[in-house]
Protein backbone atom coordinates (compact mmCIF):
# COMPACT_ATOMS: atom_id res chain seq x y z
CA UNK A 1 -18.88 82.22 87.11
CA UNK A 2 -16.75 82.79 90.69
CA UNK A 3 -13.97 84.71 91.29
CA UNK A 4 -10.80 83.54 92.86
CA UNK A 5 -9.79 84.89 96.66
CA UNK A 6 -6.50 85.06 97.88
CA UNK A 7 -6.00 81.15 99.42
CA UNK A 8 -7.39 79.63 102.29
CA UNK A 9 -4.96 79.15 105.12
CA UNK A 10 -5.01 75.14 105.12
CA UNK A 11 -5.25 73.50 108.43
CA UNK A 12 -1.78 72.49 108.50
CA UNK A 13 -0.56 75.63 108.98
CA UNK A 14 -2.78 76.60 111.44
CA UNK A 15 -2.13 73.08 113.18
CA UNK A 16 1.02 74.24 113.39
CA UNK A 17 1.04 77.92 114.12
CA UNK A 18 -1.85 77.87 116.91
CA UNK A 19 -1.91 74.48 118.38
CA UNK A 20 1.79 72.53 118.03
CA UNK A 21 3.96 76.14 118.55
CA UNK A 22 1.82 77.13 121.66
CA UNK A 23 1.72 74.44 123.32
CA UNK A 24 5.56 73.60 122.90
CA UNK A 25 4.44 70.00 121.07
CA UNK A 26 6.00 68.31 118.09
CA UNK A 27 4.69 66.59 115.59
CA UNK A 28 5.95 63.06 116.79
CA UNK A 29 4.57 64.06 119.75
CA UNK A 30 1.23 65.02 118.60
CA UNK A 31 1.38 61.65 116.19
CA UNK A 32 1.85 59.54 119.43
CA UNK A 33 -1.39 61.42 121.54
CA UNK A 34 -3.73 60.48 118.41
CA UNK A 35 -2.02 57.45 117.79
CA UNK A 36 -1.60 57.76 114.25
CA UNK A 37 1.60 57.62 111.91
CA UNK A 38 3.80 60.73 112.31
CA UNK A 39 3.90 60.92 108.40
CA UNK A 40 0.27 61.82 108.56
CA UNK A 41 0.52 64.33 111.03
CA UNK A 42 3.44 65.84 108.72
CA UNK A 43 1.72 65.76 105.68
CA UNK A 44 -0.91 67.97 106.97
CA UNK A 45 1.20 70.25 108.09
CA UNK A 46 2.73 70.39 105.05
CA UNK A 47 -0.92 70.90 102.94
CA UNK A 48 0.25 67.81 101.23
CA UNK A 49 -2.94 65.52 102.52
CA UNK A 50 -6.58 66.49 103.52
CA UNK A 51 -7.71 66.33 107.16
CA UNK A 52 -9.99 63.14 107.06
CA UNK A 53 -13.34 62.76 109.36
CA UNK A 54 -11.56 60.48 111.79
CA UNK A 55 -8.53 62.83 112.14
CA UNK A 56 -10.71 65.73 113.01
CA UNK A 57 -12.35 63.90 115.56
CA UNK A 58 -8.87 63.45 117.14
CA UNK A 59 -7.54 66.91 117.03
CA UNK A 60 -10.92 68.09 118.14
CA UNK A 61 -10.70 65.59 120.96
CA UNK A 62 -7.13 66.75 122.11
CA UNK A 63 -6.98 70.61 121.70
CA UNK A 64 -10.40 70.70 123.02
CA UNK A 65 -12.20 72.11 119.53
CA UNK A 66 -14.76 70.59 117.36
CA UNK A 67 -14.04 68.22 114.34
CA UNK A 68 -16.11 70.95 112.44
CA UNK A 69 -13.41 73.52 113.09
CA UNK A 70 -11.08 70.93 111.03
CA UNK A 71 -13.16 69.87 108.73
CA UNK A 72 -14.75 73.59 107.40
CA UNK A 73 -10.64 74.48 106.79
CA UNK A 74 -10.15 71.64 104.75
CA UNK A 75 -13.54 72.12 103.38
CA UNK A 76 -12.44 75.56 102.28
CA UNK A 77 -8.93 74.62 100.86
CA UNK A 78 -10.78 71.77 98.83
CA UNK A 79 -13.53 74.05 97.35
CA UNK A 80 -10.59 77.10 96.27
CA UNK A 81 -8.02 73.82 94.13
CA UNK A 82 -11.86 72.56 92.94
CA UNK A 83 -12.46 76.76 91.69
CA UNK A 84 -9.62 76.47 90.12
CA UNK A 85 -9.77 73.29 87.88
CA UNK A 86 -13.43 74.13 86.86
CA UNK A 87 -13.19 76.22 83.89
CA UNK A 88 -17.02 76.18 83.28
CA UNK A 89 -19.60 75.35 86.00
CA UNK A 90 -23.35 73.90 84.22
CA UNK A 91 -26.69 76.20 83.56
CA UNK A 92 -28.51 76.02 86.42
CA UNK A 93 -31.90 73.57 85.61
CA UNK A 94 -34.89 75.78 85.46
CA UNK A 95 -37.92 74.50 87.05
CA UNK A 96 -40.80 74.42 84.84
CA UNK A 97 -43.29 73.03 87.15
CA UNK A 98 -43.65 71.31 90.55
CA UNK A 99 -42.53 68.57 90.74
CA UNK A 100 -44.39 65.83 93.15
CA UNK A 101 -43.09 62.75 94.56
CA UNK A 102 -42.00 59.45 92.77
CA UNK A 103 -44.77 57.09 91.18
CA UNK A 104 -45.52 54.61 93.43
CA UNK A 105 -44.88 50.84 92.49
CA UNK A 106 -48.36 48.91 91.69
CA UNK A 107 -48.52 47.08 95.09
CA UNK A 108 -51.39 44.77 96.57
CA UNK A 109 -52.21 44.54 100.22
CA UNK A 110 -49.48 42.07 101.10
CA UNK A 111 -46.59 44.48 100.53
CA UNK A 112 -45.64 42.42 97.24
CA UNK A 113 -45.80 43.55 93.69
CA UNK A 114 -49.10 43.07 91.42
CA UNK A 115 -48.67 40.96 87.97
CA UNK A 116 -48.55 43.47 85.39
């Protein structure tokens, strides 16, 4: 199985803490650079919703960073509450022998399908 680390620090927080502190910004004013709803830029900060593709391309964007930088926190947060609702994770398959590519359908020279 996998054992549980302390928490991730979720993106919010660090949203907040590093970025919107610093830089003397608040969140309706960070809402109105990405153009986006200030409840989304709240519930972030908050931890109370994920930081989507398109919303780490606009942080990334504005505080000059990558959308990866947003995107591997949230990836983190989501794999520790995923840890800890799987009780029981599957046997790993065993592989018995090698295994080649898929059969081929039974085609004729003009691309289309053979009668059978």
């Amino acid at each position: 199985m996998f054992e549980l680390k302390r928490p991730p620090v979720p993106p919010g927080e660090i949203l907040l803490e590093e970025f919107l502190k610093p830089y003397g910004m608040s969140q309706t004013e960070l809402s109105q650079h990405l153009e986006c709803d200030i409840k989304t830029v709240n519930r972030i900060v908050k931890a109370r919703q994920a930081v989507t593709a398109e919303m780490a391309l606009k942080l990334g964007c504005f505080f000059r960073t990558t959308p990866e930088f947003w995107l591997n926190m949230q990836l983190e947060v989501d794999l520790y509450e995923a840890r800890k609702k799987v009780l029981r994770l599957p046997v790993p398959v065993k592989k018995t022998k090698a295994i080649g590519p898929a059969p081929r359908a039974n085609t004729n020279s003009s691309g289309r399908q053979g009668r059978r």
